[in-house]
C-alpha atoms as a PDB file:
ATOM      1  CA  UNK A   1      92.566  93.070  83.083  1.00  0.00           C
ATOM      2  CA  UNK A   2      94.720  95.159  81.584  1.00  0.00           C
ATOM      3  CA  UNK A   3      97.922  95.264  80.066  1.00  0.00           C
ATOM      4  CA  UNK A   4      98.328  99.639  80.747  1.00  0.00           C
ATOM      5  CA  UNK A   5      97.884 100.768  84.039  1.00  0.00           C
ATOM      6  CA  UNK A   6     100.599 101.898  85.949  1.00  0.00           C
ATOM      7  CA  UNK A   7      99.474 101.745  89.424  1.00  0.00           C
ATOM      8  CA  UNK A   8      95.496 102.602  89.469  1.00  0.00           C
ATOM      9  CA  UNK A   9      93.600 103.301  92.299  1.00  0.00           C
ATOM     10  CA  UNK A  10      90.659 101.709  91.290  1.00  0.00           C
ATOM     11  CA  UNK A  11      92.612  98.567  92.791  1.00  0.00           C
ATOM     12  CA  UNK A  12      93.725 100.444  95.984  1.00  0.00           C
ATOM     13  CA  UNK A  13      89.907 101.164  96.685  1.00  0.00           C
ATOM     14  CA  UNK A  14      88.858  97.721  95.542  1.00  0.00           C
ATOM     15  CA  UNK A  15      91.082  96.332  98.141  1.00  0.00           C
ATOM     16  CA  UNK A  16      90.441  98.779 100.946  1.00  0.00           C
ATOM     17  CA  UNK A  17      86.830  97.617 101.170  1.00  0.00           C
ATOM     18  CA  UNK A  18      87.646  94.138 100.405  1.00  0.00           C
ATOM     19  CA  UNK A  19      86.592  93.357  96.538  1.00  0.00           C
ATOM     20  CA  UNK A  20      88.452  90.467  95.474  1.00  0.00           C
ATOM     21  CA  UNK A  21      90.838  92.324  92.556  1.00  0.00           C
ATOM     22  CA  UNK A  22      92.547  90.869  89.432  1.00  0.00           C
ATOM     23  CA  UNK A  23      95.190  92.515  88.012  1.00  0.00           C
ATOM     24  CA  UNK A  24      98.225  91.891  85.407  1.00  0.00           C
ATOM     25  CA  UNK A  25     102.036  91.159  85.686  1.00  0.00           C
ATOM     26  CA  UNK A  26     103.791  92.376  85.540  1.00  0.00           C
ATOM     27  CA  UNK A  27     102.300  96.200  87.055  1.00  0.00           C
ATOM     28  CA  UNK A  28     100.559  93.803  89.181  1.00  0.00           C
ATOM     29  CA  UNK A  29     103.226  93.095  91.337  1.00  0.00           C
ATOM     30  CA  UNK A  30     102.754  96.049  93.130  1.00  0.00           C
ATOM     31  CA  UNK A  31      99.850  94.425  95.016  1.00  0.00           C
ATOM     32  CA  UNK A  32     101.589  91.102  95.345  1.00  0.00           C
ATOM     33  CA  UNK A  33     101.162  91.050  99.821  1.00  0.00           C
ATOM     34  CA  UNK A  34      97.536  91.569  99.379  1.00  0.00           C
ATOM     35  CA  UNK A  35      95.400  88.201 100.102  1.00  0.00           C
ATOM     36  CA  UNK A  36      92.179  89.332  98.055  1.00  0.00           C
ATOM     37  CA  UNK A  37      94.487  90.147  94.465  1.00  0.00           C
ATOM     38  CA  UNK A  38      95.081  88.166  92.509  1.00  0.00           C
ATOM     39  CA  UNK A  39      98.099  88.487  89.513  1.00  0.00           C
ATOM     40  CA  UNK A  40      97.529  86.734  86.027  1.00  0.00           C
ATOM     41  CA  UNK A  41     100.048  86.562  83.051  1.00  0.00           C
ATOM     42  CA  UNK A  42      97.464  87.372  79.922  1.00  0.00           C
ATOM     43  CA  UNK A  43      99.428  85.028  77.826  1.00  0.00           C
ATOM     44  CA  UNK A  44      97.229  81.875  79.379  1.00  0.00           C
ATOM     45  CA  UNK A  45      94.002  80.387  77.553  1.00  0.00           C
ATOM     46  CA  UNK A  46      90.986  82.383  78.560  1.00  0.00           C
ATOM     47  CA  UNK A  47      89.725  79.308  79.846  1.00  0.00           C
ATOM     48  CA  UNK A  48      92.331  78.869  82.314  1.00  0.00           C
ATOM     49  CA  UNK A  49      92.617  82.251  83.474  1.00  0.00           C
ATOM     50  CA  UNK A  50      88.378  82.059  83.921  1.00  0.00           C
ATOM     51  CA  UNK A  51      89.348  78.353  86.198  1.00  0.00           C
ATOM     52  CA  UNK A  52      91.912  80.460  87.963  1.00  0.00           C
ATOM     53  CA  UNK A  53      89.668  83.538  88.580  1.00  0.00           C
ATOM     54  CA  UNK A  54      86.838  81.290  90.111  1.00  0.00           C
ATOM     55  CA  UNK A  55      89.339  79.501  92.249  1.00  0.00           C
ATOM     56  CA  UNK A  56      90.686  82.865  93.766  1.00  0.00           C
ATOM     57  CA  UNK A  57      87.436  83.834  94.222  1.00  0.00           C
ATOM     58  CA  UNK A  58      86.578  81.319  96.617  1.00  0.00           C
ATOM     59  CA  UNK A  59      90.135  81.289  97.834  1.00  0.00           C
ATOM     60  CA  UNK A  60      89.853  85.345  98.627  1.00  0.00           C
ATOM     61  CA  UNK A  61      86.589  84.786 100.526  1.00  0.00           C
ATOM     62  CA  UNK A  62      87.742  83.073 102.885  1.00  0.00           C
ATOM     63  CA  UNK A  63      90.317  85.347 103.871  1.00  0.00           C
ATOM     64  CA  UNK A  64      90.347  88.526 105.959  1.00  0.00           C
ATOM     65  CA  UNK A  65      91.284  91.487 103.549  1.00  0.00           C
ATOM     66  CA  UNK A  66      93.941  93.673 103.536  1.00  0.00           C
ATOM     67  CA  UNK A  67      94.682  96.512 106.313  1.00  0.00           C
ATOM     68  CA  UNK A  68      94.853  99.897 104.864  1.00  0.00           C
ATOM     69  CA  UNK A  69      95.979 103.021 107.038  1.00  0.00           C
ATOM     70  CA  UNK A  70      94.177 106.201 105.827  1.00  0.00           C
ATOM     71  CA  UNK A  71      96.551 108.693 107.290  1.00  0.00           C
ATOM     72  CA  UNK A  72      94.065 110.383 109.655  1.00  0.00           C
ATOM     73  CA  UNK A  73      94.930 109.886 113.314  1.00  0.00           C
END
């Protein structure tokens, strides 16, 4: 997680095959409609982002993952 990216596409290709993503507010919340990402504040306990992380993780499994478009037809 990290406080510097912009808007990486390492999380774009994550997504696209399905990878359950974390990412940070607030450059996060450019991924905020995608079921399998999930946004933490980095001002939390490490221990409660860890409880959150392994919540979303079996949260995002059991959900279908985002539709991407590749802009071939």
């Amino acid at each position: 997680m990290s406080e510097k990216e912009s808007y990486p596409q390492s999380v774009n290709e994550a997504n696209a095959i399905g990878v359950p993503t974390v990412v940070v507010e607030s450059w996060g919340m450019n991924f905020s409609d995608r079921s399998r990402t999930l946004i933490k504040r980095l001002d939390l306990d490490d221990g409660k982002i860890a409880e959150e992380i392994a919540n979303f993780l079996e949260y995002a499994g059991k959900h279908p993952k985002s539709e991407f478009r590749d802009g071939i037809r």
